[in-house]
C-alpha atoms as a PDB file:
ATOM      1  CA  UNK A   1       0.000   0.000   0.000  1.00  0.00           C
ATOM      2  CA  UNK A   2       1.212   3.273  -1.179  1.00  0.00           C
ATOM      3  CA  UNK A   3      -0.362   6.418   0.336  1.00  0.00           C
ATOM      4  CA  UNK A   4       0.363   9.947  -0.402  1.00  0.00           C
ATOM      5  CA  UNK A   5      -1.123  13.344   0.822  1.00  0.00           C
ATOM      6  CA  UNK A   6       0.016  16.294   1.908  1.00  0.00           C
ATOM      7  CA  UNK A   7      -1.206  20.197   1.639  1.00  0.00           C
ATOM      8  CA  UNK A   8      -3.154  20.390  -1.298  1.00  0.00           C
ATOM      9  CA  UNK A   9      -0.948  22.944  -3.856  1.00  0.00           C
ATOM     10  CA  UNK A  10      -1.493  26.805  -2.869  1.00  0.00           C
ATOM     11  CA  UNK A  11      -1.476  27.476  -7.204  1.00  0.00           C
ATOM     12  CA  UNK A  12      -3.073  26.200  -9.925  1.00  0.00           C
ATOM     13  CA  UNK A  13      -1.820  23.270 -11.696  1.00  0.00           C
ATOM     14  CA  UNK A  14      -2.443  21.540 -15.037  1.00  0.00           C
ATOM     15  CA  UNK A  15      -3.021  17.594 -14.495  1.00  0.00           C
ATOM     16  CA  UNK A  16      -3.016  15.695 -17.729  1.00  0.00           C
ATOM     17  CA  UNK A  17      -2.395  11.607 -17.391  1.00  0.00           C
ATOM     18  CA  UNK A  18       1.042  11.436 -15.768  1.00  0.00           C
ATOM     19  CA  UNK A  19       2.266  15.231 -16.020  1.00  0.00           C
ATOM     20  CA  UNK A  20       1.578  17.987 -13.918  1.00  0.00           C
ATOM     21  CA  UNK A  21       2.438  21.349 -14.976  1.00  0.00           C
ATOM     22  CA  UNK A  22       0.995  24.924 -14.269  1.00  0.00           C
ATOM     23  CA  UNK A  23      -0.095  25.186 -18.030  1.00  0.00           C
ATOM     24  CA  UNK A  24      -1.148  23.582 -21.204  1.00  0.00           C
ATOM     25  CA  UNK A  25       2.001  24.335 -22.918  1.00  0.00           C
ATOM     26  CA  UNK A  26       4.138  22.774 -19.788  1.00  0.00           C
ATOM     27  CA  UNK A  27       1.829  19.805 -19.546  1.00  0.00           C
ATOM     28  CA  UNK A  28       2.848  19.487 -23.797  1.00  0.00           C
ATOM     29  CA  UNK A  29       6.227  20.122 -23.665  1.00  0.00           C
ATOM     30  CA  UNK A  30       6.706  17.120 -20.831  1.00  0.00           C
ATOM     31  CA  UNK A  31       4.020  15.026 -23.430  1.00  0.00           C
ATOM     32  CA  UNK A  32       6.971  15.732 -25.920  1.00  0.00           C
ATOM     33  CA  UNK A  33       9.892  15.425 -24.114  1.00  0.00           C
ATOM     34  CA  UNK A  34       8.349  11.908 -23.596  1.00  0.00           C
ATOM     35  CA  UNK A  35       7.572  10.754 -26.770  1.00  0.00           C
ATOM     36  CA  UNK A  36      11.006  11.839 -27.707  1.00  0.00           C
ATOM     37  CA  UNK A  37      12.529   9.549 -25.011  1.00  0.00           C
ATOM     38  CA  UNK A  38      14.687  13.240 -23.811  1.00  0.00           C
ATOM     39  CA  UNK A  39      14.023  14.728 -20.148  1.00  0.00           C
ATOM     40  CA  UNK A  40      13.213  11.552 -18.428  1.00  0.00           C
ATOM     41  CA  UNK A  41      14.816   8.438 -16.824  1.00  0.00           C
ATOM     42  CA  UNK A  42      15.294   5.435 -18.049  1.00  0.00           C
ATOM     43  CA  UNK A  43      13.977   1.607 -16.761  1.00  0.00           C
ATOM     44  CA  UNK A  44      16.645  -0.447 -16.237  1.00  0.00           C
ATOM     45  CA  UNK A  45      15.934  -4.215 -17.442  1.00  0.00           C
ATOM     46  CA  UNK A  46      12.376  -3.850 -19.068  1.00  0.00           C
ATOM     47  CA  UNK A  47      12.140  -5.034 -22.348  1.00  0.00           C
ATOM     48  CA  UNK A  48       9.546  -3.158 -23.502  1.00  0.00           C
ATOM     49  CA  UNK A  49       8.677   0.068 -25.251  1.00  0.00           C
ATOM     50  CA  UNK A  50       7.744   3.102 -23.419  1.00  0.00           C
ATOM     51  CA  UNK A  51       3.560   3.317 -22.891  1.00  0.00           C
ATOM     52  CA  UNK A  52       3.087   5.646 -24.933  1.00  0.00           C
ATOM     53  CA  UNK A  53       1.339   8.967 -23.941  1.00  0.00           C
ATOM     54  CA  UNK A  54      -2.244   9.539 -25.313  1.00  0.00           C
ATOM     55  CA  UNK A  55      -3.468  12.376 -27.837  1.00  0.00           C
ATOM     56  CA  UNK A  56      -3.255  15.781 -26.376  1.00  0.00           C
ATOM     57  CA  UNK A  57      -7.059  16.744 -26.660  1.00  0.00           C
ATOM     58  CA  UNK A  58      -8.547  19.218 -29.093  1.00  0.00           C
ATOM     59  CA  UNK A  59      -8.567  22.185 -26.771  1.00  0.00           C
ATOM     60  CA  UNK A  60      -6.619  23.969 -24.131  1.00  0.00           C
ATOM     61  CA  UNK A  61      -6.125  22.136 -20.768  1.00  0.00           C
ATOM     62  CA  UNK A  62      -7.245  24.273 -17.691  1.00  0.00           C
ATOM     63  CA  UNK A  63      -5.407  25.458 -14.815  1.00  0.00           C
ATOM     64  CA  UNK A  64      -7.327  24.563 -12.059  1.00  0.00           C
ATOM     65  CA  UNK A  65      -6.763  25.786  -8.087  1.00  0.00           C
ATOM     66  CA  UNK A  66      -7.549  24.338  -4.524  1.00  0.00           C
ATOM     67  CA  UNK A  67     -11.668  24.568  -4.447  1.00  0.00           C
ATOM     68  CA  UNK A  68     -13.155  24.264  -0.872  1.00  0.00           C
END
């Protein structure tokens, strides 16, 4: 069991499959960077391909804040 928490973030954020990033273009620059195989570690003894990361969709991804 894995559990994480913590202070919710005091900004708004961009959340978009496994990248966070406070906006759209962040959020497609790390899809990028990704599908590239640049800016992010490497698994050490899988065999496989990298999952690759889904279609951006067709409009701008929101930043969204803490909402109480």
């Amino acid at each position: 069991m894995l559990l994480i928490g913590g202070e919710p973030f005091g900004e708004e954020i961009v959340m978009w499959w496994n990248f966070v990033g406070r906006t759209h273009d962040e959020v497609a620059a790390f899809r990028q960077e990704w599908m590239e195989g640049t800016g992010f570690g490497v698994v050490e003894g899988f065999d496989g391909a990298p999952l690759p990361a889904p279609v951006l969709p067709g409009t701008r991804l929101k930043p969204r804040g803490r909402v109480r």
